[in-house]
C-alpha atoms as a PDB file:
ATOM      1  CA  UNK A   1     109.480-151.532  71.304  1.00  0.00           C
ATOM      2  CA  UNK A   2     105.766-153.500  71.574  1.00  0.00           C
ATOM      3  CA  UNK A   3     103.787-154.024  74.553  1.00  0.00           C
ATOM      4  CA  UNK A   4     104.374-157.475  74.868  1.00  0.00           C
ATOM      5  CA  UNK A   5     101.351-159.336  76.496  1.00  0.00           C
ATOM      6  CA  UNK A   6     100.288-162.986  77.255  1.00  0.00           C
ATOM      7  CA  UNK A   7      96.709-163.751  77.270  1.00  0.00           C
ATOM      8  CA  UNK A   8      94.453-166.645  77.945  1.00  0.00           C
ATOM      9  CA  UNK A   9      90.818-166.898  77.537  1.00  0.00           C
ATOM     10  CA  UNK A  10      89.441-169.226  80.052  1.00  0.00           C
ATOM     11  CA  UNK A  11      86.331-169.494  77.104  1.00  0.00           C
ATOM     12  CA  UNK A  12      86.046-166.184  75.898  1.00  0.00           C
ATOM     13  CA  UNK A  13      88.616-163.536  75.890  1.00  0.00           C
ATOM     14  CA  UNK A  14      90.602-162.671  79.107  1.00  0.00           C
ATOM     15  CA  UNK A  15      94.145-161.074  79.338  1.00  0.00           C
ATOM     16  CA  UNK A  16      96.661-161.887  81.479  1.00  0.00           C
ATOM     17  CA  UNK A  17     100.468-160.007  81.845  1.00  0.00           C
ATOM     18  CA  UNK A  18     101.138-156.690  80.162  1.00  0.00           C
ATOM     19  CA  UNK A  19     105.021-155.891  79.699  1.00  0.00           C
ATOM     20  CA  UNK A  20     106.168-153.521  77.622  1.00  0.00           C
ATOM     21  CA  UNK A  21     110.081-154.658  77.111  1.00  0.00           C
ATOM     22  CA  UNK A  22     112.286-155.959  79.651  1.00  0.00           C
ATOM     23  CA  UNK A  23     111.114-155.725  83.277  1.00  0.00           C
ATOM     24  CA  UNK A  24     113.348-154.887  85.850  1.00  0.00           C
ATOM     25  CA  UNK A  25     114.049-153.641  89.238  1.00  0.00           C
ATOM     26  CA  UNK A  26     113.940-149.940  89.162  1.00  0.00           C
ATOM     27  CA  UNK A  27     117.927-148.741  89.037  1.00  0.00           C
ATOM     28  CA  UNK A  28     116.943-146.192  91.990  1.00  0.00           C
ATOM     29  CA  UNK A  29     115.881-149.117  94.820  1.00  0.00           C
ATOM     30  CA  UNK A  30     119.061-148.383  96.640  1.00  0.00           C
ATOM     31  CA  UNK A  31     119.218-148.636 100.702  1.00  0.00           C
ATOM     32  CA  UNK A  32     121.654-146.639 102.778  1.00  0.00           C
ATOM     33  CA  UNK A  33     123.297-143.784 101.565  1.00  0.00           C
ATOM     34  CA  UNK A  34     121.978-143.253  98.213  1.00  0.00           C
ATOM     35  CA  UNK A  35     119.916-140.192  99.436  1.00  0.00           C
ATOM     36  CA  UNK A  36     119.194-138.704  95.722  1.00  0.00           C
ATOM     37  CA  UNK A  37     118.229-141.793  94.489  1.00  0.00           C
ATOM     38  CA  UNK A  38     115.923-142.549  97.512  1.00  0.00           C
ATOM     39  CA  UNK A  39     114.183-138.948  97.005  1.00  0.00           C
ATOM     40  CA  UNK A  40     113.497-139.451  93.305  1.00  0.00           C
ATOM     41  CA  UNK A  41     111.770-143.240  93.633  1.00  0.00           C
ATOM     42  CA  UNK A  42     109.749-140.987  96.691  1.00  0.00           C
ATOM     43  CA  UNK A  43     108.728-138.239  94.252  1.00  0.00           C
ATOM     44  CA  UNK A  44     106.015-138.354  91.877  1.00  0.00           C
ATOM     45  CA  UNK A  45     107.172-136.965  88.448  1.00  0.00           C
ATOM     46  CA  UNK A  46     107.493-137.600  84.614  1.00  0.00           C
ATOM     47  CA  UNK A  47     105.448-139.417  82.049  1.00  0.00           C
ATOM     48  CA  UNK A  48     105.551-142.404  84.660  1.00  0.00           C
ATOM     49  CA  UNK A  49     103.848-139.668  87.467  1.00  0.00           C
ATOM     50  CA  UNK A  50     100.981-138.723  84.903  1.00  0.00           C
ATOM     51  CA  UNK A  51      99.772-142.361  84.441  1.00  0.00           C
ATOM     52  CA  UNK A  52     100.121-142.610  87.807  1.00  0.00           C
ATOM     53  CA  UNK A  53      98.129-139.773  89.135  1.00  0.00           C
ATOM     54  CA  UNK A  54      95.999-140.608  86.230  1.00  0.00           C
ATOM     55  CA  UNK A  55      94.781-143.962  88.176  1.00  0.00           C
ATOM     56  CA  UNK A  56      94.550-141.859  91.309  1.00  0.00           C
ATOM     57  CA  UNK A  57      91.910-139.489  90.140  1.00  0.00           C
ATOM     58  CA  UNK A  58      94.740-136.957  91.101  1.00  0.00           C
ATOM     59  CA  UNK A  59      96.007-133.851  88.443  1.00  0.00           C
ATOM     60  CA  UNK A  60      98.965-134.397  86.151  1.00  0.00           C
ATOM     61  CA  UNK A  61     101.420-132.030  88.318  1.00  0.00           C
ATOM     62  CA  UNK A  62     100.750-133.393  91.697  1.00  0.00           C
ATOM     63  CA  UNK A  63     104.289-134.471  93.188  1.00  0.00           C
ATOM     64  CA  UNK A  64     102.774-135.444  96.518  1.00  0.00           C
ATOM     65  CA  UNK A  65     100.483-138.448  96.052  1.00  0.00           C
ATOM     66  CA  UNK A  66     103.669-140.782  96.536  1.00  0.00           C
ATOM     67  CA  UNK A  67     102.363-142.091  99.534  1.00  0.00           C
ATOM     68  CA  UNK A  68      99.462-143.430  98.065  1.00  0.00           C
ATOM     69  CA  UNK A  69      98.328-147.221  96.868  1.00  0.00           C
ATOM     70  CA  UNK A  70      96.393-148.507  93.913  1.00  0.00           C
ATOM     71  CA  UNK A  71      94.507-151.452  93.466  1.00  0.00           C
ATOM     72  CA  UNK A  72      93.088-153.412  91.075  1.00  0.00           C
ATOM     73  CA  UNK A  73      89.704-152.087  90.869  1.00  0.00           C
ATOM     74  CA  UNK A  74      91.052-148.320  90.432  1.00  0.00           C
ATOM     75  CA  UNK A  75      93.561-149.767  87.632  1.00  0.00           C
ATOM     76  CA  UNK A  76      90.662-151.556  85.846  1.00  0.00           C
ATOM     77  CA  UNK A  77      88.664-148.046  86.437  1.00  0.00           C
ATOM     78  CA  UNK A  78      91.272-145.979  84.331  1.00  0.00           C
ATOM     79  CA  UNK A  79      91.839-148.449  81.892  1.00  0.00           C
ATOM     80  CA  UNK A  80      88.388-148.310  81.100  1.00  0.00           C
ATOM     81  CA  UNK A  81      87.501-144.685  82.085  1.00  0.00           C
ATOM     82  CA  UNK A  82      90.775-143.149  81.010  1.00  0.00           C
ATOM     83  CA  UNK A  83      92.029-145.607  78.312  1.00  0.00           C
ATOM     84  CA  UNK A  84      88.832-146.568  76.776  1.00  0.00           C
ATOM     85  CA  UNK A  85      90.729-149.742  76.175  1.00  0.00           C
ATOM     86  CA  UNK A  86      88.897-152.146  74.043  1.00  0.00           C
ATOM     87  CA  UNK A  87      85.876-149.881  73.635  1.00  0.00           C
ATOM     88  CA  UNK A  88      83.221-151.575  71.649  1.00  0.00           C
ATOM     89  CA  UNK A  89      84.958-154.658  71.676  1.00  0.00           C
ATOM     90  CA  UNK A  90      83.164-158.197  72.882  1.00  0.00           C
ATOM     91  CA  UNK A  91      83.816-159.865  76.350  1.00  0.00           C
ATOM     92  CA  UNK A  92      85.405-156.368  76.936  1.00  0.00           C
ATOM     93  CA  UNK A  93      84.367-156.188  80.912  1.00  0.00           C
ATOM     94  CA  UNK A  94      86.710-159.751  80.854  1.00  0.00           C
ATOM     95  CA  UNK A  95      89.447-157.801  79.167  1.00  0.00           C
ATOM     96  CA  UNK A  96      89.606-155.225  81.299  1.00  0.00           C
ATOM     97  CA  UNK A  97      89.204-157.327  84.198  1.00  0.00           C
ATOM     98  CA  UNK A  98      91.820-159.539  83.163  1.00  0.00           C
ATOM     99  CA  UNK A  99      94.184-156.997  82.544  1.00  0.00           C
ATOM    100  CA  UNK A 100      93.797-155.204  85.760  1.00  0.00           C
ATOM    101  CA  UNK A 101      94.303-158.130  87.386  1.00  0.00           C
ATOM    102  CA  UNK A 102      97.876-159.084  85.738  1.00  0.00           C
ATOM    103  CA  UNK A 103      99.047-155.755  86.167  1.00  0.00           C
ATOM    104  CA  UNK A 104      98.341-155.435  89.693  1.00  0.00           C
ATOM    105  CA  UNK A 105     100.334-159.231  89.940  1.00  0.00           C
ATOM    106  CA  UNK A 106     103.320-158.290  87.909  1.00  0.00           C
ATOM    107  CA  UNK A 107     103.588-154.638  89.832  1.00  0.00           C
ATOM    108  CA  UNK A 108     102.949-155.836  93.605  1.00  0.00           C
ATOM    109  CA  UNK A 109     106.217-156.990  94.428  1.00  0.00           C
ATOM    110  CA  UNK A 110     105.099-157.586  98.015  1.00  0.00           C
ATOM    111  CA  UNK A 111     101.841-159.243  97.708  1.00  0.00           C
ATOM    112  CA  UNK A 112      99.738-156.928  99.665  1.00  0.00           C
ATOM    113  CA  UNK A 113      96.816-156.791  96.531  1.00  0.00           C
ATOM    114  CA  UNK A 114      98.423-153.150  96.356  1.00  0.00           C
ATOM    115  CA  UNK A 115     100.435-151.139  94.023  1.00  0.00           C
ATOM    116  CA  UNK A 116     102.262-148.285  95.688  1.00  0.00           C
ATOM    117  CA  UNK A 117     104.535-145.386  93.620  1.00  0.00           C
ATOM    118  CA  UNK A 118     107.885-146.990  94.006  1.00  0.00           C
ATOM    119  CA  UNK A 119     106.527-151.137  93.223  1.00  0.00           C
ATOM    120  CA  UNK A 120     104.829-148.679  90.241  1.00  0.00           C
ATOM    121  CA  UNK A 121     108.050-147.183  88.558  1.00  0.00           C
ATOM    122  CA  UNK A 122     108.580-150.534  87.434  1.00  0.00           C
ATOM    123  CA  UNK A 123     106.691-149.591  84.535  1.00  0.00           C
ATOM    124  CA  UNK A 124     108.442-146.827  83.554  1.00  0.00           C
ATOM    125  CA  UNK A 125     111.264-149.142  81.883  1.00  0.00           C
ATOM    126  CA  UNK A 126     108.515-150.037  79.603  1.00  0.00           C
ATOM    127  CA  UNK A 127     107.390-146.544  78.779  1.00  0.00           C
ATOM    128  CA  UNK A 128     111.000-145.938  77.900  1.00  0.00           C
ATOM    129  CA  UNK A 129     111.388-148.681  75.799  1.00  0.00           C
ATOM    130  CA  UNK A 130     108.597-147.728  73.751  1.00  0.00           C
ATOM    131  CA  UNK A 131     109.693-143.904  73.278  1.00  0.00           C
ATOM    132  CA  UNK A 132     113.638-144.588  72.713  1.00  0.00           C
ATOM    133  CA  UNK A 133     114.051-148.264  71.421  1.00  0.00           C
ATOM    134  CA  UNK A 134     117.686-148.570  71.855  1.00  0.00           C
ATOM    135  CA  UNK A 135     118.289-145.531  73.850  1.00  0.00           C
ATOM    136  CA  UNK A 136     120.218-145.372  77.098  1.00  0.00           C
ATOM    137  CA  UNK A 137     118.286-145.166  80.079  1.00  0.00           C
ATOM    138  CA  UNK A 138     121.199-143.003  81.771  1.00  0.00           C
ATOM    139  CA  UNK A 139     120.874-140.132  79.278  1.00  0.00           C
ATOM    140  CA  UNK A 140     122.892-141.334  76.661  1.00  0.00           C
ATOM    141  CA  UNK A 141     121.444-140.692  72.436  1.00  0.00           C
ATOM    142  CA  UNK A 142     117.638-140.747  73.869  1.00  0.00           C
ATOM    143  CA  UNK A 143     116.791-137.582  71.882  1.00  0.00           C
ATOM    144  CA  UNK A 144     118.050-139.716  68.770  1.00  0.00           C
ATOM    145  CA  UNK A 145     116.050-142.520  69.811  1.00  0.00           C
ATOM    146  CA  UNK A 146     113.162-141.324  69.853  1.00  0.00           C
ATOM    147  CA  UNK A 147     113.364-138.871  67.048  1.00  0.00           C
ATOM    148  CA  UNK A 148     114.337-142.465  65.015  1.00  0.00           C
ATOM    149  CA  UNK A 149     111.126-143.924  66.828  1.00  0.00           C
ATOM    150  CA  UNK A 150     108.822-141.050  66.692  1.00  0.00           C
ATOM    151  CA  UNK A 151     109.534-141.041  62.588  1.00  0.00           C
ATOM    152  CA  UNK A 152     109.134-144.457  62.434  1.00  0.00           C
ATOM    153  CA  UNK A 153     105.856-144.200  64.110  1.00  0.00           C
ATOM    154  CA  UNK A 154     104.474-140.744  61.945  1.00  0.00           C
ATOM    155  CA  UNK A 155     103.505-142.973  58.763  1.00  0.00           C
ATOM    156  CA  UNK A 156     101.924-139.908  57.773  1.00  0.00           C
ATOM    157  CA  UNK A 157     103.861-137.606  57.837  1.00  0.00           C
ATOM    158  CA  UNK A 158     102.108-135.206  59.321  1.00  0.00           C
ATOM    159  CA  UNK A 159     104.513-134.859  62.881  1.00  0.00           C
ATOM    160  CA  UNK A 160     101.856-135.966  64.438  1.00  0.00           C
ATOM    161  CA  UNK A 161     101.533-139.482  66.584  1.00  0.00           C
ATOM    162  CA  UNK A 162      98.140-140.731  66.736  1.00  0.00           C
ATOM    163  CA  UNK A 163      96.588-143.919  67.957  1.00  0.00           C
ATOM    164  CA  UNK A 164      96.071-145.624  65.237  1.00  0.00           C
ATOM    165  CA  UNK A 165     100.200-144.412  64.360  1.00  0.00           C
ATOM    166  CA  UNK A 166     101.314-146.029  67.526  1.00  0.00           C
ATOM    167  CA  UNK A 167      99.144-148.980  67.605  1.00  0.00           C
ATOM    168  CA  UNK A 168     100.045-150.045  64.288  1.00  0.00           C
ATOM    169  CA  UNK A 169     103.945-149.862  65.562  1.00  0.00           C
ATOM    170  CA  UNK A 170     103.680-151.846  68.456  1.00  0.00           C
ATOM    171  CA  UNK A 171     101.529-154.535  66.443  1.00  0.00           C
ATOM    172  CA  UNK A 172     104.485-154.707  64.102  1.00  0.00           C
ATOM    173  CA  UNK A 173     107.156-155.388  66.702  1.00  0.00           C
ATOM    174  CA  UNK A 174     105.305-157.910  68.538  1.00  0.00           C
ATOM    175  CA  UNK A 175     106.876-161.503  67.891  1.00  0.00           C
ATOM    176  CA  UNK A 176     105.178-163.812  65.502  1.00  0.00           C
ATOM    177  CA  UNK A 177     101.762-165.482  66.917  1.00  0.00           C
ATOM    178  CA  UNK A 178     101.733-163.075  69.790  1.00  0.00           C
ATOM    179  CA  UNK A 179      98.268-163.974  71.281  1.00  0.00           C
ATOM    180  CA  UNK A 180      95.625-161.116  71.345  1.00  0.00           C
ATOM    181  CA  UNK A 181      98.212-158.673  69.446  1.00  0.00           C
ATOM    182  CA  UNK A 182      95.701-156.107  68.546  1.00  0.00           C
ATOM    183  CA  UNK A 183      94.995-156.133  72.148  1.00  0.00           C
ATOM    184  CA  UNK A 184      98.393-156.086  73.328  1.00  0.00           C
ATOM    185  CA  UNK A 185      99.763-152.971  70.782  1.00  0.00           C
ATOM    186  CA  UNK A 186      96.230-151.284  72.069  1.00  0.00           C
ATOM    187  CA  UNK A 187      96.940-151.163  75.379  1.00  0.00           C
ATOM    188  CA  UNK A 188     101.027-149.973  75.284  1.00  0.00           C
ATOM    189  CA  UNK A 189      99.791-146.998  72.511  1.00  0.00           C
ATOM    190  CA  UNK A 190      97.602-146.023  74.759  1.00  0.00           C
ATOM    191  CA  UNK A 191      99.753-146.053  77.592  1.00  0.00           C
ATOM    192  CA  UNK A 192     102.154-144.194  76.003  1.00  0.00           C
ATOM    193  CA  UNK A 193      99.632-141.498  74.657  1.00  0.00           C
ATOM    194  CA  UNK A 194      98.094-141.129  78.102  1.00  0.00           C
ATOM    195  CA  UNK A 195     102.064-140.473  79.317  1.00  0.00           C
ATOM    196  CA  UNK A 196     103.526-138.064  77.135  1.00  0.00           C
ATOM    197  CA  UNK A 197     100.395-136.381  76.194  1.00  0.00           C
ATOM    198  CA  UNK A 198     100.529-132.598  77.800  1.00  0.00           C
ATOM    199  CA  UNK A 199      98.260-130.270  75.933  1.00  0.00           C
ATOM    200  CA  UNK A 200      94.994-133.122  75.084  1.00  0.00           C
ATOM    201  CA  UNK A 201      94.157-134.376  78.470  1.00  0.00           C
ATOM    202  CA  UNK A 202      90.507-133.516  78.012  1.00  0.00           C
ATOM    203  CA  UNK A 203      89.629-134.981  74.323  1.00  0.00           C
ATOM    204  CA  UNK A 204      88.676-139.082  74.205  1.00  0.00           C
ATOM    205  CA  UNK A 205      92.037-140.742  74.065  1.00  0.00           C
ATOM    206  CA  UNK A 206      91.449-142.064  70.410  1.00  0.00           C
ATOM    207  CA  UNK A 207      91.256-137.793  69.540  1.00  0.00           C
ATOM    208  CA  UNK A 208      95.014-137.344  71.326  1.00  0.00           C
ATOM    209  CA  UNK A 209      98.153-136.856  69.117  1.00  0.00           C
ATOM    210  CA  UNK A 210     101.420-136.460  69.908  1.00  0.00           C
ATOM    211  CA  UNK A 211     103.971-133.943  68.916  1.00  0.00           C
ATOM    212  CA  UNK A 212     107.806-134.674  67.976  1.00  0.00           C
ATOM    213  CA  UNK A 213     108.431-132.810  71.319  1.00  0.00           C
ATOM    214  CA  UNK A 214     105.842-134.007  73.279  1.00  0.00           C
ATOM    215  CA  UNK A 215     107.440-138.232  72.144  1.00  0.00           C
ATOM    216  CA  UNK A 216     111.344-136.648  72.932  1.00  0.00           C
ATOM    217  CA  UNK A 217     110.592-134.785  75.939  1.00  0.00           C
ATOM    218  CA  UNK A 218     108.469-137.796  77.589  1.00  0.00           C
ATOM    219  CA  UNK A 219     111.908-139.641  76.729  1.00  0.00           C
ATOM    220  CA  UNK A 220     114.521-137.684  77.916  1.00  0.00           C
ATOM    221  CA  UNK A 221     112.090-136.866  81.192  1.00  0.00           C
ATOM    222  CA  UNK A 222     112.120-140.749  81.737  1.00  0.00           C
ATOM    223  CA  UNK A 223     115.879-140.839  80.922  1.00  0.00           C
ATOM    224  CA  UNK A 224     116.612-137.920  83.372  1.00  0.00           C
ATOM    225  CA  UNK A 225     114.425-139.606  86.609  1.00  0.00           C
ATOM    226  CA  UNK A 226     117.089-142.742  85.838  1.00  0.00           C
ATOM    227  CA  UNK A 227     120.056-140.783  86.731  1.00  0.00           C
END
């Protein structure tokens, strides 16, 4: 499943939304009496808790930096920082500007110019979708998923998932005349590198690979936060 991204250029080259699949609600936002549920949209964990930490400056374990905000100047610092998203690539400060701005829009569902940790698990249906294509989100054949995706994605055969691997996916699955594609399947492979990545967090993202385990586990993590 593509990142799936609407852009405009205003002149030059500017992005606008970033979705990666369906958005919607988080299934945990209950109120009253769902007391697991409320404790896991509190706690910061998964692949969706390393991006996030990530854009806090904050290491990939912390489970405690749920009461924190982001806004759109730290988002456009680690996509640029952290990402390297479109490094070396003209009008790239309006790229990254424009892209921090749309995220910040489609995540801050109360309009504060804020992102907190549960307006942020939005994004982790969209992480999902691009690990397990057609898995369940309750638990259900997400191993098989993304073993089918993770395949898919190894053209080389070499059970390895780099960035050029992933990119080239999520290109593929975008629909026809998607504007800024290259763009668009740039930013969700990186995304999704910068998630399930465990053992690489120090090399350039465009030197990280993932494993077959490192693309299931992220999945069935994300899977397991759903129940």
């Amino acid at each position: 499943m593509p990142v799936k991204t609407q852009l405009s250029t205003g002149g030059t080259a500017a992005p606008a939304t970033t979705t990666t699949g369906p958005v919607t609600a988080p299934a945990v936002t209950q109120t009253g009496g769902n007391g697991a549920a409320q404790d896991r949209l509190k706690k910061v964990s998964g692949p969706i808790g390393r991006v996030w930490n990530h854009i806090l400056g904050q290491p990939d374990g912390a489970t405690n930096t749920g009461g924190s905000s982001v806004d759109q100047a730290m988002v456009r610092a680690y996509l640029d920082k952290r990402l390297g998203l479109a490094e070396g690539e003209m009008f790239r400060g309006k790229k990254l500007d424009g892209v921090a701005e749309k995220l910040v829009t489609q995540f801050d569902k109360d309009g504060d110019g804020r992102v907190d940790w549960p307006e942020f698990q939005e994004f982790e249906n969209q992480i999902f979708a691009m690990l397990a294509p057609g898995g369940d989100k309750a638990g259900a054949n997400v191993a098989g998923a993304a073993g089918a995706q993770f395949g898919k994605v190894d053209g080389s055969g070499d059970q390895k998932a780099d960035l050029d691997e992933v990119q080239a996916v999520n290109k593929a699955a975008l629909p026809r005349g998607t504007d800024y594609a290259d763009l668009v399947a740039q930013l969700g492979a990186r995304v999704a590198i910068d998630a399930a990545d465990k053992d690489e967090a120090g090399k350039p993202i465009g030197q990280r690979t993932l494993s077959k385990d490192e693309w299931t586990s992220a999945a069935t993590d994300t899977a397991n936060r759903r129940k």
